[in-house]
N, C-alpha and C. Protein backbone atom coordinates (compact mmCIF):
# COMPACT_ATOMS: atom_id res chain seq x y z
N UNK A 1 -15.51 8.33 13.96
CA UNK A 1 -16.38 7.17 13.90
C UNK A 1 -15.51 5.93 13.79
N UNK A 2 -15.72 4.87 14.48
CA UNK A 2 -14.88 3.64 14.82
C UNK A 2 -15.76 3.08 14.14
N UNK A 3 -15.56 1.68 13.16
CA UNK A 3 -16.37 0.31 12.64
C UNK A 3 -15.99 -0.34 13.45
N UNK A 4 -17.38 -1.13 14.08
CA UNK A 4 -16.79 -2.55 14.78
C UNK A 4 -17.09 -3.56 14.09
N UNK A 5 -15.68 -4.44 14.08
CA UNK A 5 -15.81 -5.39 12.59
C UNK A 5 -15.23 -6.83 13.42
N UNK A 6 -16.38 -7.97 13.45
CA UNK A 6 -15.96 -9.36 13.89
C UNK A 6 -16.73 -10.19 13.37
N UNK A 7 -16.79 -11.53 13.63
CA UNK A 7 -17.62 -12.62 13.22
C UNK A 7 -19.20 -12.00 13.23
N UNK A 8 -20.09 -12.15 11.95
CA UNK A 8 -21.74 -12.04 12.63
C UNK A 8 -22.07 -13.57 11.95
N UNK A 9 -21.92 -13.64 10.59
CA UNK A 9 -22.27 -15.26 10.18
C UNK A 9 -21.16 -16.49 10.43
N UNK A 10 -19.90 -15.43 10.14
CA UNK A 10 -18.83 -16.72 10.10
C UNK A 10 -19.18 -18.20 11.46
N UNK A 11 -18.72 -18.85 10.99
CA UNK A 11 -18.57 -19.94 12.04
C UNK A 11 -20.13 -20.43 13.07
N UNK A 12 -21.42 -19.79 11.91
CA UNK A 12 -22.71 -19.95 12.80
C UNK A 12 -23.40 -20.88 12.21
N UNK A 13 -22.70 -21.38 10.51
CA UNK A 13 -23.92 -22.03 10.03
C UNK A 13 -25.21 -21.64 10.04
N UNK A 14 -25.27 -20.54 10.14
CA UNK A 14 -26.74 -19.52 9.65
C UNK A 14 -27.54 -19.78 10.46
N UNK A 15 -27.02 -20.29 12.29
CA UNK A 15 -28.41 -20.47 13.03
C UNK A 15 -28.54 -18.99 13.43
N UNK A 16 -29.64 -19.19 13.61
CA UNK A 16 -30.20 -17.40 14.08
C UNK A 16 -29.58 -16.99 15.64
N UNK A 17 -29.40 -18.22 16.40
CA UNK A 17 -28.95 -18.51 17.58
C UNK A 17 -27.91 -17.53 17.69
N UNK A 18 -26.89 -18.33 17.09
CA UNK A 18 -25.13 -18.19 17.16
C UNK A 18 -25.20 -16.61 16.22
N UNK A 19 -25.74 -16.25 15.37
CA UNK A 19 -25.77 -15.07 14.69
C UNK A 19 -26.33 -14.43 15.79
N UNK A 20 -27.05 -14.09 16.26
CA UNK A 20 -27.29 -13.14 17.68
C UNK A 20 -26.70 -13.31 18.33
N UNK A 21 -25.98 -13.97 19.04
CA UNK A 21 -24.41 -14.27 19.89
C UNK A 21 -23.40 -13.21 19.17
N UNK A 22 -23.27 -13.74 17.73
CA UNK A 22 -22.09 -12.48 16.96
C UNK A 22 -22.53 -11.36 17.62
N UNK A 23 -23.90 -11.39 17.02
CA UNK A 23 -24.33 -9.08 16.93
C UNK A 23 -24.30 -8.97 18.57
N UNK A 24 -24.64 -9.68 19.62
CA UNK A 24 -24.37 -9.01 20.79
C UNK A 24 -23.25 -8.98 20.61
N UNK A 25 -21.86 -9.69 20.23
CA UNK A 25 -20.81 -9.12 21.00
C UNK A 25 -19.96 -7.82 20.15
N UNK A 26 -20.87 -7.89 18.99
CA UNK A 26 -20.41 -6.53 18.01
C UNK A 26 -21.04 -5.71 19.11
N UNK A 27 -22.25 -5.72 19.36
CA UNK A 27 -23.04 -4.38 19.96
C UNK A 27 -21.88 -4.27 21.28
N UNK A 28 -21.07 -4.84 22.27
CA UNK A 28 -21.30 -4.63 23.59
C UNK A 28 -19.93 -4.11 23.63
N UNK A 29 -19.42 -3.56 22.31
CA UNK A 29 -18.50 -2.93 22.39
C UNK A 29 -18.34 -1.53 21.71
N UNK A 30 -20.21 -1.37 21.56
CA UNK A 30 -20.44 -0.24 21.32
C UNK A 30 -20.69 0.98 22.41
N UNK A 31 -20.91 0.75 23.61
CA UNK A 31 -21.22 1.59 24.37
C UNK A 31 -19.75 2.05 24.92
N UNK A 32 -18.81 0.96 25.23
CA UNK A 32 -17.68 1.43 25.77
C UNK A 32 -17.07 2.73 24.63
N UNK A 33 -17.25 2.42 23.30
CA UNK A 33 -16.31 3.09 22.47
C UNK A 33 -17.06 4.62 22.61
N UNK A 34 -18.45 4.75 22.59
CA UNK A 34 -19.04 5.91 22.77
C UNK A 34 -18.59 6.61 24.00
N UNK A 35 -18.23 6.14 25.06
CA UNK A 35 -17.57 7.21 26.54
C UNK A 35 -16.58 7.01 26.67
N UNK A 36 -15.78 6.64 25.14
CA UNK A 36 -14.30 7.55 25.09
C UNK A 36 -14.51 8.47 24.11
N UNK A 37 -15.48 9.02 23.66
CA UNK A 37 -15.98 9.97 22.90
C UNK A 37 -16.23 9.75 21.50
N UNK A 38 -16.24 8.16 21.00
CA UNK A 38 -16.29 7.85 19.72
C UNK A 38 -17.74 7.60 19.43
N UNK A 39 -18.14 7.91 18.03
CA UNK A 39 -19.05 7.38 17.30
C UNK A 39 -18.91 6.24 16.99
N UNK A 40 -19.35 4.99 17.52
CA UNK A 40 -19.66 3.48 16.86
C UNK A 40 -20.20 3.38 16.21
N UNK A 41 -20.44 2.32 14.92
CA UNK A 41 -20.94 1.92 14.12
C UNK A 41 -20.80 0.59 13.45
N UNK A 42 -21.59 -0.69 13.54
CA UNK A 42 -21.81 -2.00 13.36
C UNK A 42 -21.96 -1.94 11.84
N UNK A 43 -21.75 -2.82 10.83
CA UNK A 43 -22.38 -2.48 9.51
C UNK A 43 -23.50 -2.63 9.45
N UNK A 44 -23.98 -4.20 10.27
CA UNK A 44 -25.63 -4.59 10.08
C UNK A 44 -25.66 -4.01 10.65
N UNK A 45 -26.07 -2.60 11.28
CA UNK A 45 -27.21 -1.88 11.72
C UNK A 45 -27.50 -1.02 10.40
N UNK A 46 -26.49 -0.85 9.55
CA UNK A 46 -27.06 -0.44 8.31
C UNK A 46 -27.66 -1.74 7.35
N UNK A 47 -26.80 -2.73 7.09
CA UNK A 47 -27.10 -3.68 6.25
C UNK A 47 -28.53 -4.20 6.72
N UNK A 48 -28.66 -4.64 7.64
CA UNK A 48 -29.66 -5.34 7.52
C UNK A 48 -31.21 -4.36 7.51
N UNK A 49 -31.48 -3.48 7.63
CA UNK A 49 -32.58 -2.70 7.16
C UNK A 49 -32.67 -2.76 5.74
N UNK A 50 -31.60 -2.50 4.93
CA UNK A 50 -31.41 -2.81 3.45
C UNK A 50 -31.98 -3.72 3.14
N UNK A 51 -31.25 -4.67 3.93
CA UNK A 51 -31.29 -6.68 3.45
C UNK A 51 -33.02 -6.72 3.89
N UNK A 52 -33.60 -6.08 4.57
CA UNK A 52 -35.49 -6.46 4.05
C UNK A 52 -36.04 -5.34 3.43
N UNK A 53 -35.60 -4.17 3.48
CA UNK A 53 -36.24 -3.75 2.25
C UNK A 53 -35.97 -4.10 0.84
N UNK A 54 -34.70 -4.86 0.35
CA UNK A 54 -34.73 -5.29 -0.61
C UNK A 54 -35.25 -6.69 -0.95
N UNK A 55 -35.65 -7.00 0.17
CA UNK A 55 -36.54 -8.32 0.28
C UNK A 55 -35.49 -9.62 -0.42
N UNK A 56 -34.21 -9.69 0.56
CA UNK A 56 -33.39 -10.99 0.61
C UNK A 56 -34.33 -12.19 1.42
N UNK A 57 -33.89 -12.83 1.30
CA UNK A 57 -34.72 -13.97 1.54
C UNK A 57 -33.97 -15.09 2.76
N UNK A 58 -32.54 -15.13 2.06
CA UNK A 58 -31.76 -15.38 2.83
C UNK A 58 -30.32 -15.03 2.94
N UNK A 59 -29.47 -15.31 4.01
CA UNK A 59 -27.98 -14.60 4.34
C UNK A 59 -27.49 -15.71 2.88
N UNK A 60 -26.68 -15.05 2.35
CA UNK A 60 -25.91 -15.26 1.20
C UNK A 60 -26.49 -15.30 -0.54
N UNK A 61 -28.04 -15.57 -0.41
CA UNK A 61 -28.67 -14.75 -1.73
C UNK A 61 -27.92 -13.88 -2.25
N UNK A 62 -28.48 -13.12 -3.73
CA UNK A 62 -27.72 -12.47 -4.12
C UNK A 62 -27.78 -11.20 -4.14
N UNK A 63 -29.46 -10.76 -3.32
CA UNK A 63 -29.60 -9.47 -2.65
C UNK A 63 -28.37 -9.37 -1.57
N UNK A 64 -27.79 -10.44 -0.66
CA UNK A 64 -26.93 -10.47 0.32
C UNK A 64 -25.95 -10.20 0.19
N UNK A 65 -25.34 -10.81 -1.25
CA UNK A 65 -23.72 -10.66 -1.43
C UNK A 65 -23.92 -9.10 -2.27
N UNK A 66 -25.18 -8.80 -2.56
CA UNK A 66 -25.15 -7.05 -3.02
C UNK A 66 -25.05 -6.06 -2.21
N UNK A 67 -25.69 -5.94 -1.02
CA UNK A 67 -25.59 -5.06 0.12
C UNK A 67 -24.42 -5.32 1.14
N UNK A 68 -24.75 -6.44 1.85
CA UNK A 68 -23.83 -6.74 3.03
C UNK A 68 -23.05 -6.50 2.52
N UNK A 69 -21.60 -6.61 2.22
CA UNK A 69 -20.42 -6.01 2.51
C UNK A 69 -19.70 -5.01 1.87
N UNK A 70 -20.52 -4.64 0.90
CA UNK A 70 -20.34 -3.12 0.19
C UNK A 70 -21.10 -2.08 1.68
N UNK A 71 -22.26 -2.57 2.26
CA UNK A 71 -22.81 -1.53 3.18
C UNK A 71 -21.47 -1.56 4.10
N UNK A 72 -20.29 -2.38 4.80
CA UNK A 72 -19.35 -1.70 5.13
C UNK A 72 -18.25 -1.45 4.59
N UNK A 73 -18.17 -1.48 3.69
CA UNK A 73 -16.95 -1.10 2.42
C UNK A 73 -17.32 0.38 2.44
N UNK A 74 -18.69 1.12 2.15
CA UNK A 74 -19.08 2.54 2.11
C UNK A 74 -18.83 3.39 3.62
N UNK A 75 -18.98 2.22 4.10
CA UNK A 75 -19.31 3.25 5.49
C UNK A 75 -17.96 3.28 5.76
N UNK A 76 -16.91 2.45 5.92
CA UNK A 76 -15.53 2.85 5.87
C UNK A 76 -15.04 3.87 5.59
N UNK A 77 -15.54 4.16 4.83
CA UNK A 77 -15.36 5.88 3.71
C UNK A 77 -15.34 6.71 4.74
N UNK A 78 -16.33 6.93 5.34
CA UNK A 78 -16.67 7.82 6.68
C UNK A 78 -15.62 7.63 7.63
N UNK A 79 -14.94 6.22 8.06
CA UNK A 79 -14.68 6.06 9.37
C UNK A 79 -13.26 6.59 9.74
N UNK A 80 -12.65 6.44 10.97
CA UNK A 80 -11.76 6.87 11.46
C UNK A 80 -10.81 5.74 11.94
N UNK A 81 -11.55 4.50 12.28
CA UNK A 81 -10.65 3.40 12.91
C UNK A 81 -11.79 2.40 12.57
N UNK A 82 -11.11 1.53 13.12
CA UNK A 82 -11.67 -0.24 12.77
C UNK A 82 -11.12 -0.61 14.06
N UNK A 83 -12.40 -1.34 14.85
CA UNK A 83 -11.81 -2.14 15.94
C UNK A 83 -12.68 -3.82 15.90
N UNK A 84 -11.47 -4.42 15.31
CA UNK A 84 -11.43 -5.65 14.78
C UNK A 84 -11.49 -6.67 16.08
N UNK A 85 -12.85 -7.58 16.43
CA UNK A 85 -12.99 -7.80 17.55
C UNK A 85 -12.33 -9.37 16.75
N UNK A 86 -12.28 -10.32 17.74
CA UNK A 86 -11.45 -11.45 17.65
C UNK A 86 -12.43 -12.10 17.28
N UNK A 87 -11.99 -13.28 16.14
CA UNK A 87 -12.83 -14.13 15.64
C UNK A 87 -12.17 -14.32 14.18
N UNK A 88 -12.76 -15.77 13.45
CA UNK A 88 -12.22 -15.85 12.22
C UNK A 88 -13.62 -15.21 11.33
N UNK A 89 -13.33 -13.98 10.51
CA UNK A 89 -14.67 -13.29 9.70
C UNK A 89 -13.80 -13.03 8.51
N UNK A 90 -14.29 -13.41 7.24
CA UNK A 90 -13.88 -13.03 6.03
C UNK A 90 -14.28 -11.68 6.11
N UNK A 91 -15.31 -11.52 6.69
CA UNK A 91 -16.07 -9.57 6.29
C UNK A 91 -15.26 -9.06 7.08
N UNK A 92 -14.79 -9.08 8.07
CA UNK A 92 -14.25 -8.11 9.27
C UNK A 92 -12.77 -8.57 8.64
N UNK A 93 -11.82 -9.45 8.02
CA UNK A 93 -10.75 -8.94 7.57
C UNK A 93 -11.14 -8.27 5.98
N UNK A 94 -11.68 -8.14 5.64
CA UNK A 94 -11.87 -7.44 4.24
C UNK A 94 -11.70 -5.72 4.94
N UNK A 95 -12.89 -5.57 6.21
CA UNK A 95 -12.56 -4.23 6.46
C UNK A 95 -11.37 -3.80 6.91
N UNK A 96 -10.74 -4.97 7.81
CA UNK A 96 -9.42 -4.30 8.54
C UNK A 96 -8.45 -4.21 7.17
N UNK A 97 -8.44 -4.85 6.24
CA UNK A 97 -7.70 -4.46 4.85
C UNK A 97 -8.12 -3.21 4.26
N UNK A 98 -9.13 -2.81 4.04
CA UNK A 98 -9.38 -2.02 3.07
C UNK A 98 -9.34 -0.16 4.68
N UNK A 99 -9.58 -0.97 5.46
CA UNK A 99 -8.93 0.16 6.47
C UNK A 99 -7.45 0.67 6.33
N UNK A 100 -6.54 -0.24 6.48
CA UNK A 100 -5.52 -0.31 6.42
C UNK A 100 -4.89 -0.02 4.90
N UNK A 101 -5.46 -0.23 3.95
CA UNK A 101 -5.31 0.80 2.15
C UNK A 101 -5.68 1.95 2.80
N UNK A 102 -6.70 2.64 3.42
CA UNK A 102 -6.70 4.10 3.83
C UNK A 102 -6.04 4.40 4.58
N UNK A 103 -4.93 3.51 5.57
CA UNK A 103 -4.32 4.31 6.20
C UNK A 103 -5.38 4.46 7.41
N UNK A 104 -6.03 3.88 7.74
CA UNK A 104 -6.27 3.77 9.20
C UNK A 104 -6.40 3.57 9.84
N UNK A 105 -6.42 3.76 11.56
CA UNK A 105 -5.95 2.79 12.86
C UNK A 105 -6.93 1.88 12.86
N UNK A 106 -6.14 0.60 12.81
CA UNK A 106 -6.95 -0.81 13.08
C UNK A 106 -6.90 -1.16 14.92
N UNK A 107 -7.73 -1.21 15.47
CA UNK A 107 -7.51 -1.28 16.76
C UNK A 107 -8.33 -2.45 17.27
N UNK A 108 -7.67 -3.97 17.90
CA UNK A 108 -7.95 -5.16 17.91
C UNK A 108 -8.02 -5.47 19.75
N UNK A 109 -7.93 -4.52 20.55
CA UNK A 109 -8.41 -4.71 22.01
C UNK A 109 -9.15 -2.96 22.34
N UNK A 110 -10.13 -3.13 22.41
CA UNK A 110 -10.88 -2.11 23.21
C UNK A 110 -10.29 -0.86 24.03
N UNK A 111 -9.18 -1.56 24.77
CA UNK A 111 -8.71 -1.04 25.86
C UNK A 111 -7.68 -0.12 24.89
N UNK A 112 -7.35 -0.71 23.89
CA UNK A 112 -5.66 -0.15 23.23
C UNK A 112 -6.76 1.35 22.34
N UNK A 113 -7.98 1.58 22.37
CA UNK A 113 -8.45 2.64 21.82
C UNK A 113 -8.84 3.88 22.88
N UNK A 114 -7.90 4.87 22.16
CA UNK A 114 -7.66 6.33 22.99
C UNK A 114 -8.89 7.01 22.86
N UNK A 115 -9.51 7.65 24.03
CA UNK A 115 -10.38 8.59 24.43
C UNK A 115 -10.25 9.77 22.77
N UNK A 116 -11.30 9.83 22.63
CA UNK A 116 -10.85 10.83 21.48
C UNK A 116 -10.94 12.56 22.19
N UNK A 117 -10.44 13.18 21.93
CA UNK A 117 -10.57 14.59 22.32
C UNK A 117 -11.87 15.42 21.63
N UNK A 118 -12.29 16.33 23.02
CA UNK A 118 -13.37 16.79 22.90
C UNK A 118 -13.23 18.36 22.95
């Protein structure tokens, strides 16, 4: 399982706009990583189901700073690599750090990630 870890709020000023700009370009590097045989995984596709069932209200509340980035701090646990898409993100270098304390491949171009064996 690969995390894909880049900008989703950084640098959006919380428009909903530019934050859907982030998550597409987290998502559109999910399909490539799946037909080299990897499991992808975004954090907000976990976090944010959390973030309304715990009924946050808004990005940085303190339901926000409780889930969001512990939901990919945990899921790290699971993962195998980090592919750290380009952008300035406090969350996406927290993961490529705490990847890199486990000891594992941080991978920052798409292309530089190997087909996994099947």
């Amino acid at each position: 399982m690969i995390m894909i870890s880049g900008p989703y709020r950084s640098g959006t000023n919380d428009d909903p706009e530019l934050i859907e700009e982030n998550m597409n370009r987290l998502e559109a590097a999910a399909l490539p990583l799946f037909r080299k045989g990897h499991t992808p995984i975004v954090g907000e596709w976990v976090a944010l189901p959390l973030l309304k069932l715990a009924g946050s209200q808004k990005m940085g509340d303190a339901l926000w700073e409780e889930i969001q980035y512990p939901t990919a701090h945990r899921l790290l646990l699971k993962c195998d690599a980090v592919l750290r898409l380009a952008g300035v993100s406090k969350g996406a270098d927290q993961d490529v750090q705490i990847a890199l304390e486990r000891g594992l491949k941080v991978y920052y171009d798409l292309n530089d990630v190997p087909n996994a064996e099947r």
